[in-house]
N, C-alpha and C. Protein backbone atom coordinates (compact mmCIF):
# COMPACT_ATOMS: atom_id res chain seq x y z
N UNK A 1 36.85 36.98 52.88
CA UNK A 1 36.43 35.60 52.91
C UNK A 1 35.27 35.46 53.89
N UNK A 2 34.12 34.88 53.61
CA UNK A 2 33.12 34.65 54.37
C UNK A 2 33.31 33.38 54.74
N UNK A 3 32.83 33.16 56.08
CA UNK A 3 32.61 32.11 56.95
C UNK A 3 31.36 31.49 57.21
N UNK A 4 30.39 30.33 56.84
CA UNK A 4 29.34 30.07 57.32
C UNK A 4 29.05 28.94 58.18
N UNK A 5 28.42 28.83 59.25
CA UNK A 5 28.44 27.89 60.20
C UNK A 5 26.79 26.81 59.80
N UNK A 6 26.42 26.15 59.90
CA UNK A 6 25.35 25.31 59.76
C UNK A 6 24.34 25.41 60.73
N UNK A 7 25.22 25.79 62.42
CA UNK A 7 24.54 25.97 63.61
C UNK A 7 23.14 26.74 63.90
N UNK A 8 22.49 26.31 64.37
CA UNK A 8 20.83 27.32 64.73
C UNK A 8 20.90 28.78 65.19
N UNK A 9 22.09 28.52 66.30
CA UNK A 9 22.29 29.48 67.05
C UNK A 9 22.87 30.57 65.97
N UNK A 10 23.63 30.42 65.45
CA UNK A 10 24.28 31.49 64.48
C UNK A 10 23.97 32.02 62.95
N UNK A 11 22.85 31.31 62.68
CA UNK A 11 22.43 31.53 60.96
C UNK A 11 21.03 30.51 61.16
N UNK A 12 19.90 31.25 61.68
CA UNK A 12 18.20 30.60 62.04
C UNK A 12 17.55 30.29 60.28
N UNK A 13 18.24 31.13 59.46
CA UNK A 13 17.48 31.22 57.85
C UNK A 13 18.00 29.60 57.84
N UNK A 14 19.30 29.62 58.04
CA UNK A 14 20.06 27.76 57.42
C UNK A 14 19.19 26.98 57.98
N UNK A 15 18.34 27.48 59.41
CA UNK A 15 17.72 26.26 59.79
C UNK A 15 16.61 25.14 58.93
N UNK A 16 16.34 26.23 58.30
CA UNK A 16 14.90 26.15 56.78
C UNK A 16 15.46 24.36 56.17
N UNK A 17 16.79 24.40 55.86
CA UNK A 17 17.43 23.22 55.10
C UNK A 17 17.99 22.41 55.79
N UNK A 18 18.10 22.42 57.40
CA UNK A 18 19.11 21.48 57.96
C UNK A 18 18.63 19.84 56.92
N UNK A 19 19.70 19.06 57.12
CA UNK A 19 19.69 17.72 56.70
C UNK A 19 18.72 16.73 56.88
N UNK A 20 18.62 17.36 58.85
CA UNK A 20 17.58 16.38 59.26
C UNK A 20 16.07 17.20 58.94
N UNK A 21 15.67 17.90 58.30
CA UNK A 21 14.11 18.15 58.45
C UNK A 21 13.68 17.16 57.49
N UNK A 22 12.47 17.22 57.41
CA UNK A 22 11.78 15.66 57.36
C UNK A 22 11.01 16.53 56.32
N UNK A 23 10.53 16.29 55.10
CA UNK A 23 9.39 16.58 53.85
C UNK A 23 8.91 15.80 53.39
N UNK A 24 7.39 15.86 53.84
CA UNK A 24 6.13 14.93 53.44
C UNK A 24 5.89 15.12 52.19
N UNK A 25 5.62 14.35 51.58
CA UNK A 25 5.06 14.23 50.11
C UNK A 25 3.56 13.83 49.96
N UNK A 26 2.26 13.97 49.97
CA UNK A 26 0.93 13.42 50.08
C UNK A 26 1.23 12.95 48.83
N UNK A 27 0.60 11.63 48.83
CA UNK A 27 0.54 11.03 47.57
C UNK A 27 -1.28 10.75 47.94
N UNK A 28 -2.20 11.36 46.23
CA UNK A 28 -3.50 11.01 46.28
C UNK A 28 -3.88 9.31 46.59
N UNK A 29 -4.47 9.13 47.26
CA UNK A 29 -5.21 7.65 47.21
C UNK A 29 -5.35 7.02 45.91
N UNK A 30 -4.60 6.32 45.11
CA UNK A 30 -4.48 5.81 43.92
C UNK A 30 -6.11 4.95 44.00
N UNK A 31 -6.55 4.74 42.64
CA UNK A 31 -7.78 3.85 42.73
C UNK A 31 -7.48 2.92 41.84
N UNK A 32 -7.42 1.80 42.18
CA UNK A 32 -7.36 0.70 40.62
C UNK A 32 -8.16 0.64 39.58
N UNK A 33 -7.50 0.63 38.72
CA UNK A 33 -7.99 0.44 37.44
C UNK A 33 -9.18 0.08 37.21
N UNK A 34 -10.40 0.15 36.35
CA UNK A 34 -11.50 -0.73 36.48
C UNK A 34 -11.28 -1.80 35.44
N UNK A 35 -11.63 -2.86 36.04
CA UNK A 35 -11.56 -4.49 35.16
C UNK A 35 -12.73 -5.08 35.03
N UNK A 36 -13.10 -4.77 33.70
CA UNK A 36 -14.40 -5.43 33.28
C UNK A 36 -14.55 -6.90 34.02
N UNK A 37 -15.93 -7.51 34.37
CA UNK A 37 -16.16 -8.57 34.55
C UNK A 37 -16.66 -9.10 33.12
N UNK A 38 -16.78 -10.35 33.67
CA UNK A 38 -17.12 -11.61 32.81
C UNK A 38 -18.02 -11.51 32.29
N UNK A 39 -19.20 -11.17 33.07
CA UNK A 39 -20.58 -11.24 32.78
C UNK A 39 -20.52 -9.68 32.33
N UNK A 40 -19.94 -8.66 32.61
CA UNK A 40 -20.57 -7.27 32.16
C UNK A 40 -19.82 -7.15 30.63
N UNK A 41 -18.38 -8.32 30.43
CA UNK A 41 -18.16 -7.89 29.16
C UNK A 41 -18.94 -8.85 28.06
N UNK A 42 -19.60 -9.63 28.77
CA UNK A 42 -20.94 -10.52 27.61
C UNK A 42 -21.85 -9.54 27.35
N UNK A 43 -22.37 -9.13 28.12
CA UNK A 43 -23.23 -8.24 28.28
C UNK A 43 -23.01 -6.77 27.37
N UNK A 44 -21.97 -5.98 27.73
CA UNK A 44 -21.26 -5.26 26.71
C UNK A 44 -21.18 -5.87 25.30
N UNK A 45 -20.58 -7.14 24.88
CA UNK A 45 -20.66 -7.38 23.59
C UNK A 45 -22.21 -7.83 23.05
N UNK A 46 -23.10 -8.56 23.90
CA UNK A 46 -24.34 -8.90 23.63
C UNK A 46 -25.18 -7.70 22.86
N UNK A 47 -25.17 -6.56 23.97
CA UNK A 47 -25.79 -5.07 23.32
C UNK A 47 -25.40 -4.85 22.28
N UNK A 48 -24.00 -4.99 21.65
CA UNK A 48 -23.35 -4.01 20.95
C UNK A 48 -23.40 -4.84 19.65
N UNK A 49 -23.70 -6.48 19.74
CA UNK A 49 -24.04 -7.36 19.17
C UNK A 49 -25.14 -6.79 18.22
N UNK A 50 -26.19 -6.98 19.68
CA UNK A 50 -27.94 -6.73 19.15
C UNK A 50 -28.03 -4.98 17.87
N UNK A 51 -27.30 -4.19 18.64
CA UNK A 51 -27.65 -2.74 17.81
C UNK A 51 -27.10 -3.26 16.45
N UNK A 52 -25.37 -3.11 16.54
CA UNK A 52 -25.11 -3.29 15.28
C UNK A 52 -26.16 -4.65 13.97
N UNK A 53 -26.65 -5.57 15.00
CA UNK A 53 -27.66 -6.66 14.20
C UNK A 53 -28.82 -6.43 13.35
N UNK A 54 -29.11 -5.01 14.09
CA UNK A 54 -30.67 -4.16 13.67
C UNK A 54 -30.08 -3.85 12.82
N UNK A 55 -28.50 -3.07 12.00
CA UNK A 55 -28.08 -2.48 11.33
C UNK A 55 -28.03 -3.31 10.21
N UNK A 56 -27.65 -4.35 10.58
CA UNK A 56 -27.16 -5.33 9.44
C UNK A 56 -28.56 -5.96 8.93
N UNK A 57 -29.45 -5.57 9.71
CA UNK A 57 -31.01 -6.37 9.10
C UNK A 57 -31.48 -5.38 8.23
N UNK A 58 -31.21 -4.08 8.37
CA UNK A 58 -31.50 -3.33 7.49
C UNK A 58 -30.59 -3.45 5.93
N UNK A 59 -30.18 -3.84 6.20
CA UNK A 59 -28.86 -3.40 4.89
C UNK A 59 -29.52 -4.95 3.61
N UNK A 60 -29.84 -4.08 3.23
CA UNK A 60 -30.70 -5.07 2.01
C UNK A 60 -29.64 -5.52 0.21
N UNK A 61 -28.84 -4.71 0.16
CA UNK A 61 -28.11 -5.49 -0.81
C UNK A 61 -26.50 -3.92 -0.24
N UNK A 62 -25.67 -4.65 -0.98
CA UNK A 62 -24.39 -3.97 -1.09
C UNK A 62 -24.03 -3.64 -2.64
N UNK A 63 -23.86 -1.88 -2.64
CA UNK A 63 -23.62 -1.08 -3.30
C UNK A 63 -21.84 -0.56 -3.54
N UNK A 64 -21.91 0.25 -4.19
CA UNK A 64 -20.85 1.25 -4.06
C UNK A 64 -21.42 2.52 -3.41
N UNK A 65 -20.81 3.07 -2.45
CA UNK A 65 -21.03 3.89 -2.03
C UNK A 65 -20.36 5.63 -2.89
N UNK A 66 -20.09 5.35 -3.72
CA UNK A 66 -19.48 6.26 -4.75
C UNK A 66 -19.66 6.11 -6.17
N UNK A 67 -20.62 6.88 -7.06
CA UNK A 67 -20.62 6.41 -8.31
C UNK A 67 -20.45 6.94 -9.13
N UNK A 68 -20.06 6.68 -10.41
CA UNK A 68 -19.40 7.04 -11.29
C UNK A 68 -18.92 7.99 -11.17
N UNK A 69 -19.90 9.50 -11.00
CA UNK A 69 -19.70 11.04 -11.00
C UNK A 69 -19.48 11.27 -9.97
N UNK A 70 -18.88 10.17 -8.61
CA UNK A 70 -18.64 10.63 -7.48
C UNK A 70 -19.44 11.47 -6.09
N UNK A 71 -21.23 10.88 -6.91
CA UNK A 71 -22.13 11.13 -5.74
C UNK A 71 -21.55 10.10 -4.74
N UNK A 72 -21.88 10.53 -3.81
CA UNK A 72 -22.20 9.90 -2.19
C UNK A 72 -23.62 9.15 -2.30
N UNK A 73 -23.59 7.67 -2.47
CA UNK A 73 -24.85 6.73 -2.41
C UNK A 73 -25.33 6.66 -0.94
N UNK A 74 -26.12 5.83 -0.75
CA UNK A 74 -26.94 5.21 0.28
C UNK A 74 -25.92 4.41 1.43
N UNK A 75 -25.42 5.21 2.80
CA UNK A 75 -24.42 4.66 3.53
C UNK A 75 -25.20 3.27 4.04
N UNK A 76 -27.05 3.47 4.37
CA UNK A 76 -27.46 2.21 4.94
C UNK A 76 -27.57 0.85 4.23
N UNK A 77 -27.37 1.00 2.33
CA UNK A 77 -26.81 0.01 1.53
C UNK A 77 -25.37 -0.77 1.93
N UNK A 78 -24.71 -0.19 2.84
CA UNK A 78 -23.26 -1.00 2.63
C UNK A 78 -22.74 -1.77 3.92
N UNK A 79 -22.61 -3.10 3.36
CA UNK A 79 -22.45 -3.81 4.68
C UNK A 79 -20.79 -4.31 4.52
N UNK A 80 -20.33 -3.86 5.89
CA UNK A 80 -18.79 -3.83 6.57
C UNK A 80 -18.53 -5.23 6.43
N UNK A 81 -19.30 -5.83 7.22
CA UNK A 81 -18.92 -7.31 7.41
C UNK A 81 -19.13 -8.48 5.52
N UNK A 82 -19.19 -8.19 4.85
CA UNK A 82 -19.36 -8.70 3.85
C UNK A 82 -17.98 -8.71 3.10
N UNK A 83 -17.00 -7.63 3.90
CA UNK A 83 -15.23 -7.46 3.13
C UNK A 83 -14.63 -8.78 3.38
N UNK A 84 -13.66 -8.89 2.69
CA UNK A 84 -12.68 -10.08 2.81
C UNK A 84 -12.44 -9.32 3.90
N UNK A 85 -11.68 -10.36 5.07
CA UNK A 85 -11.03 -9.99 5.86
C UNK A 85 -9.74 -10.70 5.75
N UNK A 86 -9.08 -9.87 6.84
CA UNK A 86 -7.32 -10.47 7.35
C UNK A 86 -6.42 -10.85 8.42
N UNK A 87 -5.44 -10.96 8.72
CA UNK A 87 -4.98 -11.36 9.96
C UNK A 87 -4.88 -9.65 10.62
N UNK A 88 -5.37 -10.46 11.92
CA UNK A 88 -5.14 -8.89 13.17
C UNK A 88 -3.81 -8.35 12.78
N UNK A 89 -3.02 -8.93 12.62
CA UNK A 89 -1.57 -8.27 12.23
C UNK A 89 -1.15 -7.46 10.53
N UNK A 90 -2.39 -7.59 10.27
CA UNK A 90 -2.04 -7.42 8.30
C UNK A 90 -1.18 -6.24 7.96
N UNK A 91 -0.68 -5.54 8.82
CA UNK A 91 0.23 -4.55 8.82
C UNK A 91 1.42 -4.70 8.56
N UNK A 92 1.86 -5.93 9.31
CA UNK A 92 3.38 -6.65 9.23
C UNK A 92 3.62 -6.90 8.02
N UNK A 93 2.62 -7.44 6.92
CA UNK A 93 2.74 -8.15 5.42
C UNK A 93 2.91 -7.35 4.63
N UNK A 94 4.37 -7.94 4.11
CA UNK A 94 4.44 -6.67 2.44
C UNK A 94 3.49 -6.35 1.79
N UNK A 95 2.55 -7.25 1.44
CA UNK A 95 1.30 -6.23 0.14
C UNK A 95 0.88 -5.34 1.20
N UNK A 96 0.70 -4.37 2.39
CA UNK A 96 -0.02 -3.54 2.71
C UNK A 96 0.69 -2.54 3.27
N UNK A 97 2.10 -2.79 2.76
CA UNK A 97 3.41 -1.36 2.57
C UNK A 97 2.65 -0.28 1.35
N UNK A 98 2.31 -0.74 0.36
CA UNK A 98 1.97 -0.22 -0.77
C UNK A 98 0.48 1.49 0.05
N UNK A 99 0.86 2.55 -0.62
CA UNK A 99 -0.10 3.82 -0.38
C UNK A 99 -0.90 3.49 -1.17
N UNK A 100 -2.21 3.56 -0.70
CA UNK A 100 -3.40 3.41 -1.27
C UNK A 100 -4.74 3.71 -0.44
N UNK A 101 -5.80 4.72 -0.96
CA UNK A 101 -6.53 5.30 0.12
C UNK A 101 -7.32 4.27 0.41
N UNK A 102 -8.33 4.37 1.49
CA UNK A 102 -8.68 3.02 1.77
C UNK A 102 -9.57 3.18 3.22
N UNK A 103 -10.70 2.82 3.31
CA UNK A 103 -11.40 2.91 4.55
C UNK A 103 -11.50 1.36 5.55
N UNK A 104 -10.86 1.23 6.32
CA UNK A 104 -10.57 0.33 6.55
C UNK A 104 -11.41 -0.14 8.38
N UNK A 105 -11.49 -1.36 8.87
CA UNK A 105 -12.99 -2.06 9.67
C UNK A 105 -11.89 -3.04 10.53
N UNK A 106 -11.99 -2.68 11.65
CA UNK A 106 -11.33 -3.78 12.69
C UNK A 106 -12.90 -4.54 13.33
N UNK A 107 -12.88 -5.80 13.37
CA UNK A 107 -13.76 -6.83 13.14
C UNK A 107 -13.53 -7.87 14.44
N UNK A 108 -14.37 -8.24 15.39
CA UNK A 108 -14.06 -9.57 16.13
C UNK A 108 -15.02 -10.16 15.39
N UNK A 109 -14.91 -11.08 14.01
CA UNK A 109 -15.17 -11.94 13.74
C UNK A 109 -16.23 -13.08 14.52
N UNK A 110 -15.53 -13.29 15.59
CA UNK A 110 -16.41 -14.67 16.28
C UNK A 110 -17.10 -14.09 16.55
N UNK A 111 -17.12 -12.72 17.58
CA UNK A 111 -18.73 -12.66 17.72
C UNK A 111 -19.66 -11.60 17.05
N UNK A 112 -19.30 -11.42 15.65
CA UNK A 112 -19.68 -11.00 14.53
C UNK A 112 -19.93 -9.24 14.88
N UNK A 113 -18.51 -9.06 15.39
CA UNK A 113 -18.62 -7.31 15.97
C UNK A 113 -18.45 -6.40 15.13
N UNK A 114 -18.12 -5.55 15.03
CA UNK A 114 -17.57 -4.00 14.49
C UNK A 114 -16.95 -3.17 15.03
N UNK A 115 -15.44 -3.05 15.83
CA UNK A 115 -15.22 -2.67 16.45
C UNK A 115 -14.65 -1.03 16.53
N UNK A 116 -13.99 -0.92 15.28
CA UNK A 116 -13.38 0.28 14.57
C UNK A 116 -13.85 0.44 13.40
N UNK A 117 -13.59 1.92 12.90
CA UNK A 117 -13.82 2.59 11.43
C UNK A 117 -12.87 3.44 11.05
N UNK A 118 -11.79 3.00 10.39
CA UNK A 118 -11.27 4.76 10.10
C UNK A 118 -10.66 4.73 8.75
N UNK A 119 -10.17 5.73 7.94
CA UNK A 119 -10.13 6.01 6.70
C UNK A 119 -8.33 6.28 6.38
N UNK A 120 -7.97 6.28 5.60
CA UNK A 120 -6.54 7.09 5.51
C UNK A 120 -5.95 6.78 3.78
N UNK A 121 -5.39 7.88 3.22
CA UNK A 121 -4.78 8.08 2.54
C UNK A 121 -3.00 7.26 2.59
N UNK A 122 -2.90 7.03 4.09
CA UNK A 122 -1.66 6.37 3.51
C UNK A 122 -1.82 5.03 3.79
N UNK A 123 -0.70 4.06 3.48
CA UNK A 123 -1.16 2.58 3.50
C UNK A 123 -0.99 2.04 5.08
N UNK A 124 -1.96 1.18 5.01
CA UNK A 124 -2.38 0.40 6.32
C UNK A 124 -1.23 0.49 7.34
N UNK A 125 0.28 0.39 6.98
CA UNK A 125 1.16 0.23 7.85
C UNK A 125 1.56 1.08 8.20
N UNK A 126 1.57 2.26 7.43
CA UNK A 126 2.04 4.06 7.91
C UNK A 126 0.35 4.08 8.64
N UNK A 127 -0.42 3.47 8.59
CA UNK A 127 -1.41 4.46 9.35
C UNK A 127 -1.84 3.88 11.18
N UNK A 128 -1.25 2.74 10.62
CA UNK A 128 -1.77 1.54 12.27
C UNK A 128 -0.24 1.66 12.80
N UNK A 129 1.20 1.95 12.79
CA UNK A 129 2.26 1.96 13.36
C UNK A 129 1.52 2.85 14.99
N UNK A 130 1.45 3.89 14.73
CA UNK A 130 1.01 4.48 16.17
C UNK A 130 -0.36 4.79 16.40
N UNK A 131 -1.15 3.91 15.96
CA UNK A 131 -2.58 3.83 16.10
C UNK A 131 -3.33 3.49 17.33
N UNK A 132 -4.08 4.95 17.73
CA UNK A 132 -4.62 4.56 19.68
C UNK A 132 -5.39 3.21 19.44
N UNK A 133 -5.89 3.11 18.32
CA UNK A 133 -7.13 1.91 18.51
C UNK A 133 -5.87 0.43 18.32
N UNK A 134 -5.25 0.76 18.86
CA UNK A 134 -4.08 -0.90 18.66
C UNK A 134 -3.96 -0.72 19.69
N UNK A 135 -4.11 0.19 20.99
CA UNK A 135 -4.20 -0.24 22.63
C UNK A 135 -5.07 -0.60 22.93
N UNK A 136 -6.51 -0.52 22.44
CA UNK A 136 -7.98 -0.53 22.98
C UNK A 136 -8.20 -2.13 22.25
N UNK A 137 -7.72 -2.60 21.03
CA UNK A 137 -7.84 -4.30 20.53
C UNK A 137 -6.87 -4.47 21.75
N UNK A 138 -5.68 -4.30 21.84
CA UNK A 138 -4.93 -5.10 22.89
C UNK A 138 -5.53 -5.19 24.21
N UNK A 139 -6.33 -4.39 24.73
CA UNK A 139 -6.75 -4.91 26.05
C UNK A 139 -8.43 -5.46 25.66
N UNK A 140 -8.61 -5.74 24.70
CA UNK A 140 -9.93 -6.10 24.46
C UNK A 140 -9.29 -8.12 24.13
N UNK A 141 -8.44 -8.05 23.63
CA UNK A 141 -7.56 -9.04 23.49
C UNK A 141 -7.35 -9.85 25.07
N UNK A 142 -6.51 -9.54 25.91
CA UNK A 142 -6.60 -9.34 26.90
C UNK A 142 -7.54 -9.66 28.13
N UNK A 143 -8.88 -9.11 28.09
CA UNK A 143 -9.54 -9.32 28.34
C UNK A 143 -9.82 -10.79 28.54
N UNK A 144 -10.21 -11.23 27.08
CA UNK A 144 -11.12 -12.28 26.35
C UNK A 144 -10.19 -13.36 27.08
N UNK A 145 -8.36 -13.62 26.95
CA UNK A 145 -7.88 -14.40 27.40
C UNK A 145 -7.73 -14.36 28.80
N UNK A 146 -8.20 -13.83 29.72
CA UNK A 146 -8.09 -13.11 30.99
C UNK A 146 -9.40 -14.74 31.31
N UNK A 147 -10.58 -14.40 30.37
CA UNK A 147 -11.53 -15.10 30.95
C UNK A 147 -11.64 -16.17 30.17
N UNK A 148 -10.79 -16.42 29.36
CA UNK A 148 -10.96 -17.67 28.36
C UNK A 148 -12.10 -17.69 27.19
N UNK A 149 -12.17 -16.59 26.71
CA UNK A 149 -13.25 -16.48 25.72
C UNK A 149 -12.49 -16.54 24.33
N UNK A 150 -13.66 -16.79 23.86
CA UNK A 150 -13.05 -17.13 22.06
C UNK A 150 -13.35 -15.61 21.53
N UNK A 151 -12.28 -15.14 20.65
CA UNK A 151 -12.33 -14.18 19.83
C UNK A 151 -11.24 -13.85 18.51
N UNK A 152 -11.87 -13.65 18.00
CA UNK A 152 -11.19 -13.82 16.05
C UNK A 152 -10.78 -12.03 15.88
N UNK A 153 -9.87 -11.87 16.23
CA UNK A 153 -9.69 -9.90 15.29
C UNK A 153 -9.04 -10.25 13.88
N UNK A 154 -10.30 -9.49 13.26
CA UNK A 154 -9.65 -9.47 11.52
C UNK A 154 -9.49 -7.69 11.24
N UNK A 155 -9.27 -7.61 10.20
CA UNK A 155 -8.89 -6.11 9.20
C UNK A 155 -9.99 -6.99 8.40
N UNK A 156 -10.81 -5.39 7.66
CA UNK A 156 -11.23 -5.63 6.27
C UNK A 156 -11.16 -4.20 5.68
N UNK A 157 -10.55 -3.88 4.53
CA UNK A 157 -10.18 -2.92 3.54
C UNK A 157 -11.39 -2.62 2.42
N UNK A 158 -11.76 -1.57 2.35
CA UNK A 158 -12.63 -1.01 1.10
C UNK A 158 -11.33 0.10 0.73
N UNK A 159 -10.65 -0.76 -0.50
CA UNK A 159 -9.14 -0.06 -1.19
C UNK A 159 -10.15 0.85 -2.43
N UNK A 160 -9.74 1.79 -2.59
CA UNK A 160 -9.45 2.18 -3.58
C UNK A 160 -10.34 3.56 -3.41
N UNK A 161 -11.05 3.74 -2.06
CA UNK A 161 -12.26 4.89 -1.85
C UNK A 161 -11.20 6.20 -2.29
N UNK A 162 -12.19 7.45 -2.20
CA UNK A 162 -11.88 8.46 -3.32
C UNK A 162 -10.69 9.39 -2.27
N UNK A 163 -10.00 9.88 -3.15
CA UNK A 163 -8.51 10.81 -2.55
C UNK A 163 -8.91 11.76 -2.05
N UNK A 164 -10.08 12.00 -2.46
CA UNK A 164 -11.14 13.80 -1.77
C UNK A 164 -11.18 12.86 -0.10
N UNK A 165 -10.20 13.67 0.31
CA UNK A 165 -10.14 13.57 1.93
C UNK A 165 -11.70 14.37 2.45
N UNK A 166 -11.91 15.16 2.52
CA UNK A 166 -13.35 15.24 3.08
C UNK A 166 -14.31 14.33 3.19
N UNK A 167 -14.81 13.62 0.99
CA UNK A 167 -15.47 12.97 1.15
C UNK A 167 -15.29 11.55 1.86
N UNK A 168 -14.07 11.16 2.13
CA UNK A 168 -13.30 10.15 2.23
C UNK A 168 -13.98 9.83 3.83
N UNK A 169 -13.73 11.36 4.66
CA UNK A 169 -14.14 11.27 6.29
C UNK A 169 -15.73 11.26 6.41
N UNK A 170 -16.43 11.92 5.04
CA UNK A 170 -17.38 12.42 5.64
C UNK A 170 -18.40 10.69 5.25
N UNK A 171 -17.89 9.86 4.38
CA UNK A 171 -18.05 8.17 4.40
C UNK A 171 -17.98 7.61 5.63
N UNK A 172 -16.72 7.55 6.16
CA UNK A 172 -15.95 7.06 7.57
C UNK A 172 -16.83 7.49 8.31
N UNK A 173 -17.56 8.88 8.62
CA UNK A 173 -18.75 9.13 9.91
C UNK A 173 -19.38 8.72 9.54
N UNK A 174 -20.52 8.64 8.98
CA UNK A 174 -21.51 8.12 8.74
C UNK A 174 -21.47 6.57 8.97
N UNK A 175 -20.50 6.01 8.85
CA UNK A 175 -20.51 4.78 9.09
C UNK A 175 -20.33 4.25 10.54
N UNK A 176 -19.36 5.32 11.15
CA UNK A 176 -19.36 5.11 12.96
C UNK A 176 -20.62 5.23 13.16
N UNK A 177 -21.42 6.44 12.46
CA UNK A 177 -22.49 6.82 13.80
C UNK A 177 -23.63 5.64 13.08
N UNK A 178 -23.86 5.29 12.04
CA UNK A 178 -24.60 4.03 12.03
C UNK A 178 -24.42 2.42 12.59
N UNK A 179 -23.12 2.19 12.56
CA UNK A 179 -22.73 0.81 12.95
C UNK A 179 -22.06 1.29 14.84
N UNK A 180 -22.24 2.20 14.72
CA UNK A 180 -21.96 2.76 16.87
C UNK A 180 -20.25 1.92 16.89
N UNK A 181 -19.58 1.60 16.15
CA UNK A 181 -18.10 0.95 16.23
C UNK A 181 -17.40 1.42 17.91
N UNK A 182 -17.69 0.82 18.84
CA UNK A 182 -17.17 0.99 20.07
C UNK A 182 -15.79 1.69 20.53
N UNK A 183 -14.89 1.36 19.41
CA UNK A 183 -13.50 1.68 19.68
C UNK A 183 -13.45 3.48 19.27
N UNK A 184 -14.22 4.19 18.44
CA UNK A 184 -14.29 5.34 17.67
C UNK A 184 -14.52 6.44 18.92
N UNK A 185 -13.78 7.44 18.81
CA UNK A 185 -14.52 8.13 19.86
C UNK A 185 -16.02 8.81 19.88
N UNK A 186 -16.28 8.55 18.61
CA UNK A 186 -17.49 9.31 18.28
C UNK A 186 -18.67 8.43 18.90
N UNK A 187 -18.67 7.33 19.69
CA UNK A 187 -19.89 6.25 19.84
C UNK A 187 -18.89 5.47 21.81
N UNK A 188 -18.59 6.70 22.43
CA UNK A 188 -18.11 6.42 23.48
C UNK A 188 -19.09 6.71 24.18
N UNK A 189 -19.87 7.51 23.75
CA UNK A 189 -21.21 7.85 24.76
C UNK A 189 -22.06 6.98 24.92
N UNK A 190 -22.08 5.64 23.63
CA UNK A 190 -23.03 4.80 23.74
C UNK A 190 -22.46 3.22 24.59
N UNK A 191 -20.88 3.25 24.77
CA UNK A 191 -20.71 2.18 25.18
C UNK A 191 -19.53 2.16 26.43
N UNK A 192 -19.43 3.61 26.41
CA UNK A 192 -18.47 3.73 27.35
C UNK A 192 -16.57 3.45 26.60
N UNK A 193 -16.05 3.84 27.63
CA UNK A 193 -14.26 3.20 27.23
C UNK A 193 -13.71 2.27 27.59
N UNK A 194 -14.35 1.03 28.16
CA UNK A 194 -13.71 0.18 29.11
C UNK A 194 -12.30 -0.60 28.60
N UNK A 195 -11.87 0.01 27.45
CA UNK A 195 -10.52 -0.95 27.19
C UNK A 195 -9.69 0.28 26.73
N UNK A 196 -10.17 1.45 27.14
CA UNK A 196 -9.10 2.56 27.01
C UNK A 196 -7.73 2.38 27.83
């Protein structure tokens, strides 16, 4: 049978754990969050306003971007903002349970933005359930009521684009990198992440 004592004098290794030693933890200097201002998020939407505006001055009539034989038309023919739109929530509503491929445009309306672009094969509600760009509207949301600003988020759907997943994405880029859609990661270089 072994005997062990706790004492210094008789077992110096136990001293390593006595009860009373004291263990610091450094915790890094936390930095707060950055919180857009008032004026830098006018300013942010003003720019992002003006580019996408040059875009839309170009866009001289609306096409199909897919025809008959499934060429790839003229992406600077097709204007986003010309879709029906829907409620920020159009996910919740039975007609958009239904699978159907579909390139689909998150929109602040009021101040005639473009905020997202993305494409998917399954229907709107399998594809927005865990969708990063539903944190980046929520603090863009957020924001706006933070400072009392007016802002409209709609959905608009182009249903029925082609099942060829390639051509499907290689539509969807071309359209970020022309309309710069802020929320996309592909056009973070031009506007930064501030509602990441």
């Amino acid at each position: 049978m072994c005997h062990y004592s706790s004492g210094k004098a008789n077992n110096q290794q136990l001293s390593l754990f006595e009860s009373k030693a004291i263990y610091e933890v450094k915790k890094p200097n936390l930095i707060p969050d950055f919180v857009m201002s008032k004026d830098f998020l006018e300013m942010w939407k003003n720019n992002l306003y003006k580019y996408q505006q040059s875009q839309l001055d170009s866009v001289s009539q609306q096409i199909n971007l897919i025809s008959d034989n499934g060429i790839l038309s003229d992406i600077d023919l097709f204007n986003p903002f010309s879709l029906e739109t829907h409620p920020d929530r159009f996910y919740d509503l039975p007609q958009y349970n239904l699978s159907e491929t579909c390139l689909y445009f998150i929109l602040d309306t009021h101040a005639n933005l473009l905020l997202y672009i993305g494409e998917t094969k399954l229907s709107p509600h399998q594809r927005w359930i865990n969708h990063d760009c539903k944190s980046y509207i929520q603090s863009y949301i957020e924001l706006h009521r933070k400072y009392k600003l007016n802002l409209t988020i709609r959905s608009a759907f182009w249903w029925g684009i082609s099942t060829n997943k390639k051509l499907r994405q290689t539509i969807e880029k071309k359209l970020i990198l022309k309309w710069r859609s802020p929320f996309n990661k592909e056009c973070w270089q031009y506007w930064g992440q501030p509602f990441k």
